[in-house]
PDB file of N, CA and C in Angstrom:
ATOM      1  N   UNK A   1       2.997  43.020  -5.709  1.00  0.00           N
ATOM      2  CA  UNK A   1       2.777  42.225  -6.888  1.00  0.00           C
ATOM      3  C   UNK A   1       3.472  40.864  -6.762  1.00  0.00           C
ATOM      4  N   UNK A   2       4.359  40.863  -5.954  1.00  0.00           N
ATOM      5  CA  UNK A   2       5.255  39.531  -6.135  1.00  0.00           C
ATOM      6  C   UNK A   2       4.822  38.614  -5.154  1.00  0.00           C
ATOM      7  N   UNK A   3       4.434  39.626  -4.104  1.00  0.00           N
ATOM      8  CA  UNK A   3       3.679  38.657  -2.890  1.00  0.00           C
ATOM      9  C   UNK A   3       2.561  37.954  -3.513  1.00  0.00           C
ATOM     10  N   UNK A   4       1.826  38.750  -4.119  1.00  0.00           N
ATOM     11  CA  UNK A   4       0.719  38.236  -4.352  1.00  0.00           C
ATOM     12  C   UNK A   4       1.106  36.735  -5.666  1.00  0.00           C
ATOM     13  N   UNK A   5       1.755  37.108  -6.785  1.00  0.00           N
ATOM     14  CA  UNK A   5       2.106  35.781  -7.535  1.00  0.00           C
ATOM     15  C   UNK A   5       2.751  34.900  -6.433  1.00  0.00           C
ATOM     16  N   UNK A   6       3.473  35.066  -5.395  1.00  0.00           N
ATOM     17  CA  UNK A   6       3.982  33.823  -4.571  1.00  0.00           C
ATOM     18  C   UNK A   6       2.432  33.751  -3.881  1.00  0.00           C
ATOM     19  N   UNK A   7       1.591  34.145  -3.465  1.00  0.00           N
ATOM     20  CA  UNK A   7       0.737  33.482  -3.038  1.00  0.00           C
ATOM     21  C   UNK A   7      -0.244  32.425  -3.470  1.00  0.00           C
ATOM     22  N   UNK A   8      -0.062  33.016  -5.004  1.00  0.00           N
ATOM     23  CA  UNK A   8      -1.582  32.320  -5.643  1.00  0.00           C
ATOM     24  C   UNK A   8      -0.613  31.165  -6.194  1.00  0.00           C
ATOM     25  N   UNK A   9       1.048  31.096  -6.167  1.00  0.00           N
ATOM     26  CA  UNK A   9       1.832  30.005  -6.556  1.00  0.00           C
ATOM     27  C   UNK A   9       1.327  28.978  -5.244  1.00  0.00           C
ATOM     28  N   UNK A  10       1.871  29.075  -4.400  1.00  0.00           N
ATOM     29  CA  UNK A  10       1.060  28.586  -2.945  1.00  0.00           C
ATOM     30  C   UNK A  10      -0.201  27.962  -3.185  1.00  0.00           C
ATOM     31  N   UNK A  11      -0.952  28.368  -3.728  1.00  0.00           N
ATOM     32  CA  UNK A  11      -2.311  28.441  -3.654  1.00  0.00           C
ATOM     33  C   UNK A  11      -2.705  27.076  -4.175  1.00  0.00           C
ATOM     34  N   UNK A  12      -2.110  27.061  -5.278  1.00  0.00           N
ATOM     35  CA  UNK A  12      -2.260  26.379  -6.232  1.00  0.00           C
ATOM     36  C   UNK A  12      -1.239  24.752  -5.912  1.00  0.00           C
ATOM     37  N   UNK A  13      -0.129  25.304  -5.021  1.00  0.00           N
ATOM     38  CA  UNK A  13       0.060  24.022  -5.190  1.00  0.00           C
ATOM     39  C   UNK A  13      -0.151  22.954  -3.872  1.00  0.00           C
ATOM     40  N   UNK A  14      -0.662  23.561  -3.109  1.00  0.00           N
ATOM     41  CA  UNK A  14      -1.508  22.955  -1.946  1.00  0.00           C
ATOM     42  C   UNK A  14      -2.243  21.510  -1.963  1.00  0.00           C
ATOM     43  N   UNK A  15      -3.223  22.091  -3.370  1.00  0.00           N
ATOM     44  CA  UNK A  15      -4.142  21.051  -3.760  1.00  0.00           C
ATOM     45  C   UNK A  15      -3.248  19.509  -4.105  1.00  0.00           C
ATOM     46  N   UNK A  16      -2.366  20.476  -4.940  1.00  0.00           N
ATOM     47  CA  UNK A  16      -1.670  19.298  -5.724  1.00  0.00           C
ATOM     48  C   UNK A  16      -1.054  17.952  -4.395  1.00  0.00           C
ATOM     49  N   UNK A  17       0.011  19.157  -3.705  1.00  0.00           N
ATOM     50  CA  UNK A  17       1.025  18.365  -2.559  1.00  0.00           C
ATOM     51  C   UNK A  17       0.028  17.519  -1.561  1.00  0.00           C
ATOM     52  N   UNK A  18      -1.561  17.933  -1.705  1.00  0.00           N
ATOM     53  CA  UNK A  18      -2.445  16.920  -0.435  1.00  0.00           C
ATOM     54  C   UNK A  18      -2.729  15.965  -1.077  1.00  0.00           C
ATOM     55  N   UNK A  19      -2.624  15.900  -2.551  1.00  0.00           N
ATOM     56  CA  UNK A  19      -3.148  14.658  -3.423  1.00  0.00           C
ATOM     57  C   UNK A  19      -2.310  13.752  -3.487  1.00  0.00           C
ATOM     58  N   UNK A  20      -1.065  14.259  -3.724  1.00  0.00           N
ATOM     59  CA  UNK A  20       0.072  13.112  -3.637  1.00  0.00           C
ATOM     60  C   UNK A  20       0.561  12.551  -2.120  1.00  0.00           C
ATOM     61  N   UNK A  21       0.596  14.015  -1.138  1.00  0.00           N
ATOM     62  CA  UNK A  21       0.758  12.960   0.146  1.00  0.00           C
ATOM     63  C   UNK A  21      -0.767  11.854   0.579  1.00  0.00           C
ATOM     64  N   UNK A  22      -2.110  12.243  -0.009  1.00  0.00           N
ATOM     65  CA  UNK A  22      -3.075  11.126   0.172  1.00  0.00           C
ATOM     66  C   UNK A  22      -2.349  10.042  -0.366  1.00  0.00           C
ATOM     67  N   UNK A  23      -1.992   9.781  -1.956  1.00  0.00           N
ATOM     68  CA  UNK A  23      -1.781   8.861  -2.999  1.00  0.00           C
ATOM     69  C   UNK A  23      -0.826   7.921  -1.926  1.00  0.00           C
ATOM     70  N   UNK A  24      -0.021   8.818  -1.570  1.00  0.00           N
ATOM     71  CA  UNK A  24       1.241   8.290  -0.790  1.00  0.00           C
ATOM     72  C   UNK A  24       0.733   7.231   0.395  1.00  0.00           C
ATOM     73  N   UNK A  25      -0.294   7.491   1.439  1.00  0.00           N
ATOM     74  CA  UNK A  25      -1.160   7.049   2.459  1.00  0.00           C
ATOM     75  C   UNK A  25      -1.325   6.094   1.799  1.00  0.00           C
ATOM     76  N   UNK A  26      -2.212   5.787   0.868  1.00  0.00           N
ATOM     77  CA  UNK A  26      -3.178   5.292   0.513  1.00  0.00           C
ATOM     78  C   UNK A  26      -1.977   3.336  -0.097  1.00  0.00           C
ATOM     79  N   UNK A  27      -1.194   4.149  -0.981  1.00  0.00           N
ATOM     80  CA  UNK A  27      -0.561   3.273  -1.391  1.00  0.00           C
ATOM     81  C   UNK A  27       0.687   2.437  -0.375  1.00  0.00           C
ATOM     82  N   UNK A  28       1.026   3.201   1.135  1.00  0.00           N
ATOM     83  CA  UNK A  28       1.535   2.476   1.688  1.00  0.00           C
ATOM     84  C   UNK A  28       0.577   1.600   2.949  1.00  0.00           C
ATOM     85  N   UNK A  29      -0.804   1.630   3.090  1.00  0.00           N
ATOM     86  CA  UNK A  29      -1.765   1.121   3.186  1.00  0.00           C
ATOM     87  C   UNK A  29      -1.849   0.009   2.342  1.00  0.00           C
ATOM     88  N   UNK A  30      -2.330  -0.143   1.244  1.00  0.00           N
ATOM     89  CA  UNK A  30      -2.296  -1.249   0.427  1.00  0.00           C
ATOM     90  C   UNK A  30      -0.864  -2.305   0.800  1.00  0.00           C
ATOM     91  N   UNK A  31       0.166  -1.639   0.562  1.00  0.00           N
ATOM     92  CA  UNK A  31       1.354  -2.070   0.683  1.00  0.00           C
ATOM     93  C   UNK A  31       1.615  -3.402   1.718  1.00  0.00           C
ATOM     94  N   UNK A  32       1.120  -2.561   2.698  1.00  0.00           N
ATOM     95  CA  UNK A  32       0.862  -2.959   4.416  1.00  0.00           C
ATOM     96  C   UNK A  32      -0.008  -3.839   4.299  1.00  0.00           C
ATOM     97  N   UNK A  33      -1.022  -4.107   3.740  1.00  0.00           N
ATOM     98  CA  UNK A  33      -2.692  -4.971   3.742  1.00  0.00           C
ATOM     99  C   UNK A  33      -1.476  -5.938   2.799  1.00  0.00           C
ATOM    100  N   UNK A  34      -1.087  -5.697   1.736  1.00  0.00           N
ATOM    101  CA  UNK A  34      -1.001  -7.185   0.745  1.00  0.00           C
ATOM    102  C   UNK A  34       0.564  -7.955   1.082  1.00  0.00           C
ATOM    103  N   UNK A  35       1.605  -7.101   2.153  1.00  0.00           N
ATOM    104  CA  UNK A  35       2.399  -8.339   2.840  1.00  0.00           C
ATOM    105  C   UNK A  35       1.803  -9.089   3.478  1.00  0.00           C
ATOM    106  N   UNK A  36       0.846  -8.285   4.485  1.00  0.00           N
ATOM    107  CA  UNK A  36      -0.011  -9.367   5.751  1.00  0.00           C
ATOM    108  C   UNK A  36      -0.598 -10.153   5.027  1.00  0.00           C
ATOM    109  N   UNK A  37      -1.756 -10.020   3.457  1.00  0.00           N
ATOM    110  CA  UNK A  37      -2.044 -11.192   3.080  1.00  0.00           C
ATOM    111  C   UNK A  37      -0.765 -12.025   1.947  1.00  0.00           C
ATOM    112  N   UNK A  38       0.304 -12.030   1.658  1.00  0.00           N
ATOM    113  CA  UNK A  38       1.423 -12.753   1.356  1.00  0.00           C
ATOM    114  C   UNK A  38       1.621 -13.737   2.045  1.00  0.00           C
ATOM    115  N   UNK A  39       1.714 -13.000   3.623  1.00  0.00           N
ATOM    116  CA  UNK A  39       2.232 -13.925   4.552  1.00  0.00           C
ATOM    117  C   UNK A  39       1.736 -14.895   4.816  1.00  0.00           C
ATOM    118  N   UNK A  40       0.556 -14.434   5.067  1.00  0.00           N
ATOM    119  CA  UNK A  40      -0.596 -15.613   5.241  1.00  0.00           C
ATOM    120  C   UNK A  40      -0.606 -16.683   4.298  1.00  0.00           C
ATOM    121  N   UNK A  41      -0.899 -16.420   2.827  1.00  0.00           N
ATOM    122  CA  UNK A  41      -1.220 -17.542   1.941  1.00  0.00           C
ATOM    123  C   UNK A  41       0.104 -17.281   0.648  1.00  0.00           C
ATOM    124  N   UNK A  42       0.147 -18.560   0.116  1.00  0.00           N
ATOM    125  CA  UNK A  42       1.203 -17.901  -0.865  1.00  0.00           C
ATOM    126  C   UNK A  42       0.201 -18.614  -2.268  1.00  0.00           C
ATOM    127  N   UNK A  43      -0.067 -17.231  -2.902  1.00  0.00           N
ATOM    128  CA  UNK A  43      -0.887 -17.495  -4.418  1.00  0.00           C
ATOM    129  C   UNK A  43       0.093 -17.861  -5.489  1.00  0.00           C
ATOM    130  N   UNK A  44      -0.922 -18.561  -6.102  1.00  0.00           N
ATOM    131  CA  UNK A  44       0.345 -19.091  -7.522  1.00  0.00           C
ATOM    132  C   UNK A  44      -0.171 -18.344  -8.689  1.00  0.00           C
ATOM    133  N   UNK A  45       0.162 -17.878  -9.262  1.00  0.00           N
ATOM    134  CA  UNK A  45       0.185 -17.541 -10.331  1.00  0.00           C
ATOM    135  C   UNK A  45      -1.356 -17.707 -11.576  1.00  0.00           C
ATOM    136  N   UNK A  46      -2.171 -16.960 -11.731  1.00  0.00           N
ATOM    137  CA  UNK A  46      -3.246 -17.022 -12.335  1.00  0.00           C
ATOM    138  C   UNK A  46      -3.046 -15.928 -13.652  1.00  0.00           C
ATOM    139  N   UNK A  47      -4.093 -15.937 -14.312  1.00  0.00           N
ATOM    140  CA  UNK A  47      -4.628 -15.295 -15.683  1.00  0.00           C
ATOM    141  C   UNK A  47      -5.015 -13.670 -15.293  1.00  0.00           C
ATOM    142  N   UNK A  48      -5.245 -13.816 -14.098  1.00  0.00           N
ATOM    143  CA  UNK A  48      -5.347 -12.300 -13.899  1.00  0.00           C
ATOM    144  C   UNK A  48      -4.117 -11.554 -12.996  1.00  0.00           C
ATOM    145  N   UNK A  49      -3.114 -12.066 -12.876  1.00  0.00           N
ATOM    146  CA  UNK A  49      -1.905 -11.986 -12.600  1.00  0.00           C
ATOM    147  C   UNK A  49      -1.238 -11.319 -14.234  1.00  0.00           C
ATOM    148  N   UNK A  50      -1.067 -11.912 -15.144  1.00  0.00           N
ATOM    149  CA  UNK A  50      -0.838 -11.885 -15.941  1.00  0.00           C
ATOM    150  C   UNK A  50      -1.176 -10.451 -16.904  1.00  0.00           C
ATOM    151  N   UNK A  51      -2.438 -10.163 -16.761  1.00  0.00           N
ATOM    152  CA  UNK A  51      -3.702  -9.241 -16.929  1.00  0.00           C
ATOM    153  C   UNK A  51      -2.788  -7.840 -16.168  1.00  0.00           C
ATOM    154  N   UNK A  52      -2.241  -8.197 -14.775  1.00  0.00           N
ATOM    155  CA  UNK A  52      -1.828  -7.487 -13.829  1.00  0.00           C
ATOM    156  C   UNK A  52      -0.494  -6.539 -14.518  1.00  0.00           C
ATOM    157  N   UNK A  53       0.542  -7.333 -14.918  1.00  0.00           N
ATOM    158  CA  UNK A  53       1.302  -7.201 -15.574  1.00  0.00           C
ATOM    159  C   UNK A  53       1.435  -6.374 -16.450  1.00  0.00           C
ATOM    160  N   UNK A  54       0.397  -6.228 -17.444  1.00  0.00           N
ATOM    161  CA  UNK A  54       0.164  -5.636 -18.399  1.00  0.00           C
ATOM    162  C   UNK A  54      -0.212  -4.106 -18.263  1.00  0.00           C
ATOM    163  N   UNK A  55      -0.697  -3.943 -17.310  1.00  0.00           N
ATOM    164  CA  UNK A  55      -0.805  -2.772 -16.824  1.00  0.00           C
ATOM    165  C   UNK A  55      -0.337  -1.753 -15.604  1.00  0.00           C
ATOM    166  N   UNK A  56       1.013  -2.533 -15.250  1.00  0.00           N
ATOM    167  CA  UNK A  56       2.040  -1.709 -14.335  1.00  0.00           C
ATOM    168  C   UNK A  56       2.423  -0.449 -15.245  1.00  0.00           C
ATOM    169  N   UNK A  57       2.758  -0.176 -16.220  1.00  0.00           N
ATOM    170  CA  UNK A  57       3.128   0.788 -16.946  1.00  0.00           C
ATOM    171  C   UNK A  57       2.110   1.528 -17.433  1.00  0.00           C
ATOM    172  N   UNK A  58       1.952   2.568 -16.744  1.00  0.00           N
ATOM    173  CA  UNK A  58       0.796   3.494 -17.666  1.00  0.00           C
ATOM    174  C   UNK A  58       1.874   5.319 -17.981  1.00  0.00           C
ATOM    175  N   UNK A  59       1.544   5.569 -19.074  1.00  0.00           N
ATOM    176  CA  UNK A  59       2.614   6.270 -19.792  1.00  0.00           C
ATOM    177  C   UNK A  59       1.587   7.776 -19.606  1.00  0.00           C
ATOM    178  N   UNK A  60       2.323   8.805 -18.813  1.00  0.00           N
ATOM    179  CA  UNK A  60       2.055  10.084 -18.479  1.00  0.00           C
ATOM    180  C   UNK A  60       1.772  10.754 -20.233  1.00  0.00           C
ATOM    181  N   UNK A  61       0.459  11.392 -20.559  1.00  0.00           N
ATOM    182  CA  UNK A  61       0.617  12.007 -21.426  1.00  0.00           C
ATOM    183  C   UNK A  61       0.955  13.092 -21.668  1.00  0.00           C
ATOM    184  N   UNK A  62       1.549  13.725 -20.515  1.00  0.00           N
ATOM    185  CA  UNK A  62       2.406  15.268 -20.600  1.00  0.00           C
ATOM    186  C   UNK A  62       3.398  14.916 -21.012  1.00  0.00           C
ATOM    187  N   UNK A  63       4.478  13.937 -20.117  1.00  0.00           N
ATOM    188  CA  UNK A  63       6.054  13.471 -20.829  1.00  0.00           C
ATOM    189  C   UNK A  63       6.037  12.642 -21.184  1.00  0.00           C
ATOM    190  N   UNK A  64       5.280  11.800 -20.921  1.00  0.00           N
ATOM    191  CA  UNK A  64       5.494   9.727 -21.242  1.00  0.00           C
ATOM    192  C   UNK A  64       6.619   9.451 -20.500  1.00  0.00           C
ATOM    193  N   UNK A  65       6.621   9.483 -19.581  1.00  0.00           N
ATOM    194  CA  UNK A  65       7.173   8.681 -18.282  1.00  0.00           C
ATOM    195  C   UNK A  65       5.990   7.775 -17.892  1.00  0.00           C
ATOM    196  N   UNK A  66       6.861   6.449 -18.035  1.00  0.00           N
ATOM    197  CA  UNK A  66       5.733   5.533 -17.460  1.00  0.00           C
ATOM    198  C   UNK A  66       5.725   5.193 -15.874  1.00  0.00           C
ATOM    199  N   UNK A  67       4.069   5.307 -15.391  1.00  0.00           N
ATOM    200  CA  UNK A  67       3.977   5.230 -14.269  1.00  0.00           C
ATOM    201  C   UNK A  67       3.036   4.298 -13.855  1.00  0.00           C
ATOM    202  N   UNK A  68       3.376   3.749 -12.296  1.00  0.00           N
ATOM    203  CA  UNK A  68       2.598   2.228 -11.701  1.00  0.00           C
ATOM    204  C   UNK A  68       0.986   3.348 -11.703  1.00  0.00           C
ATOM    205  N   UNK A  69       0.205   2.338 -12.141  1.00  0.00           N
ATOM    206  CA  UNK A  69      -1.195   2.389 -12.299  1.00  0.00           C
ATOM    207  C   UNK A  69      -1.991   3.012 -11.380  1.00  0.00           C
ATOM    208  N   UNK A  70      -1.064   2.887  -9.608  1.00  0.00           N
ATOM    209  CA  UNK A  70      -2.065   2.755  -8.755  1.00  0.00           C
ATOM    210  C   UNK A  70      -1.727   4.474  -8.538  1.00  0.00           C
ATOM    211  N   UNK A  71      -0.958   5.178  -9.365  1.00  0.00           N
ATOM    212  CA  UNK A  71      -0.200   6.734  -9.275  1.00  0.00           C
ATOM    213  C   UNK A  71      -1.724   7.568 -10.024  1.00  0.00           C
ATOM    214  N   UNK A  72      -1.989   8.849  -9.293  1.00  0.00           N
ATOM    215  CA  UNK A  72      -3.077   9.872  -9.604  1.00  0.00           C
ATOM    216  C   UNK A  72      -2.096  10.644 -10.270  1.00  0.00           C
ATOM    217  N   UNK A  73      -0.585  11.107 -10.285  1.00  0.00           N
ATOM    218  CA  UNK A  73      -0.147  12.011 -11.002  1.00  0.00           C
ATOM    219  C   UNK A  73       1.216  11.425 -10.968  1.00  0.00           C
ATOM    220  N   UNK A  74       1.568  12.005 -12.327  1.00  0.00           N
ATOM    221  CA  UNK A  74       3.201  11.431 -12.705  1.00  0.00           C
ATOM    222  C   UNK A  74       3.923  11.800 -11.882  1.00  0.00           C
ATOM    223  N   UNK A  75       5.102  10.886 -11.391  1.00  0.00           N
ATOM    224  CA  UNK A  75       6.215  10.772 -11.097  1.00  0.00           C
ATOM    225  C   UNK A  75       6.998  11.826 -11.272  1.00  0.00           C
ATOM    226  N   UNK A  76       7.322  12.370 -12.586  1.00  0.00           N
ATOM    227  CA  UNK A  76       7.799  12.946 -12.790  1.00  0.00           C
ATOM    228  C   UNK A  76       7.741  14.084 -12.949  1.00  0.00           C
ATOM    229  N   UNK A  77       6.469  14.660 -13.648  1.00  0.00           N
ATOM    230  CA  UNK A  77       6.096  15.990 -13.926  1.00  0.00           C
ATOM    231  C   UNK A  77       4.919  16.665 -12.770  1.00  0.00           C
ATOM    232  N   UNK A  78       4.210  15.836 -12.352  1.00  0.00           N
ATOM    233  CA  UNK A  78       3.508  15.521 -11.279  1.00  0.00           C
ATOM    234  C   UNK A  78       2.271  15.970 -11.997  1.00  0.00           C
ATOM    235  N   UNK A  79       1.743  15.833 -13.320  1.00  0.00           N
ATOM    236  CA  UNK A  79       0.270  15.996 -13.929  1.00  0.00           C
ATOM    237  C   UNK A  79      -0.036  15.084 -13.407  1.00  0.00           C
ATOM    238  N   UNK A  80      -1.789  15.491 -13.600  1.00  0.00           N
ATOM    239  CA  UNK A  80      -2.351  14.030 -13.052  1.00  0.00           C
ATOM    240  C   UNK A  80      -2.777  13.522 -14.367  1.00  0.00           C
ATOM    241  N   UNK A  81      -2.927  11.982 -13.914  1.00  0.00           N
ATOM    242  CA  UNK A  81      -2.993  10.867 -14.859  1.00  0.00           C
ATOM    243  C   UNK A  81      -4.319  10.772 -15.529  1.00  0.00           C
TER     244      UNK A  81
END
């Protein structure tokens, strides 16, 4: 009986841990792409910069921990967003 609840615990959180190590890929990819274009050009400041701003904080509705936008599941509790 116990094997089996540690398995289907397992089971279950598989899905979760491949989503966040993708998220993880994905976002140090970007990371990587927008120094190389930094380096290259230096942007000044626009209206959709601004726009940008406004939406770094997006607030987990399981705890309300606020989390960067580009996150599939909270930080903290690790629901997804």
């Amino acid at each position: 009986m116990v094997i089996g609840l540690l398995l289907a615990a397992i089971g279950i959180s598989i899905p979760v841990l491949k989503g966040i190590y993708r998220d993880g890929l994905e976002r140090q990819s970007e990371r990587r792409h927008n120094d190389l274009e930094a380096e290259a050009t230096i942007a000044e400041p626009t209206a959709s910069d601004d726009a940008t701003e406004d939406r770094k904080r997006l607030p987990c509705q399981q705890c309300g921990v606020e989390n960067d936008p580009a996150f599939t599941y909270c930080r903290n509790c690790l629901e997804p967003l």
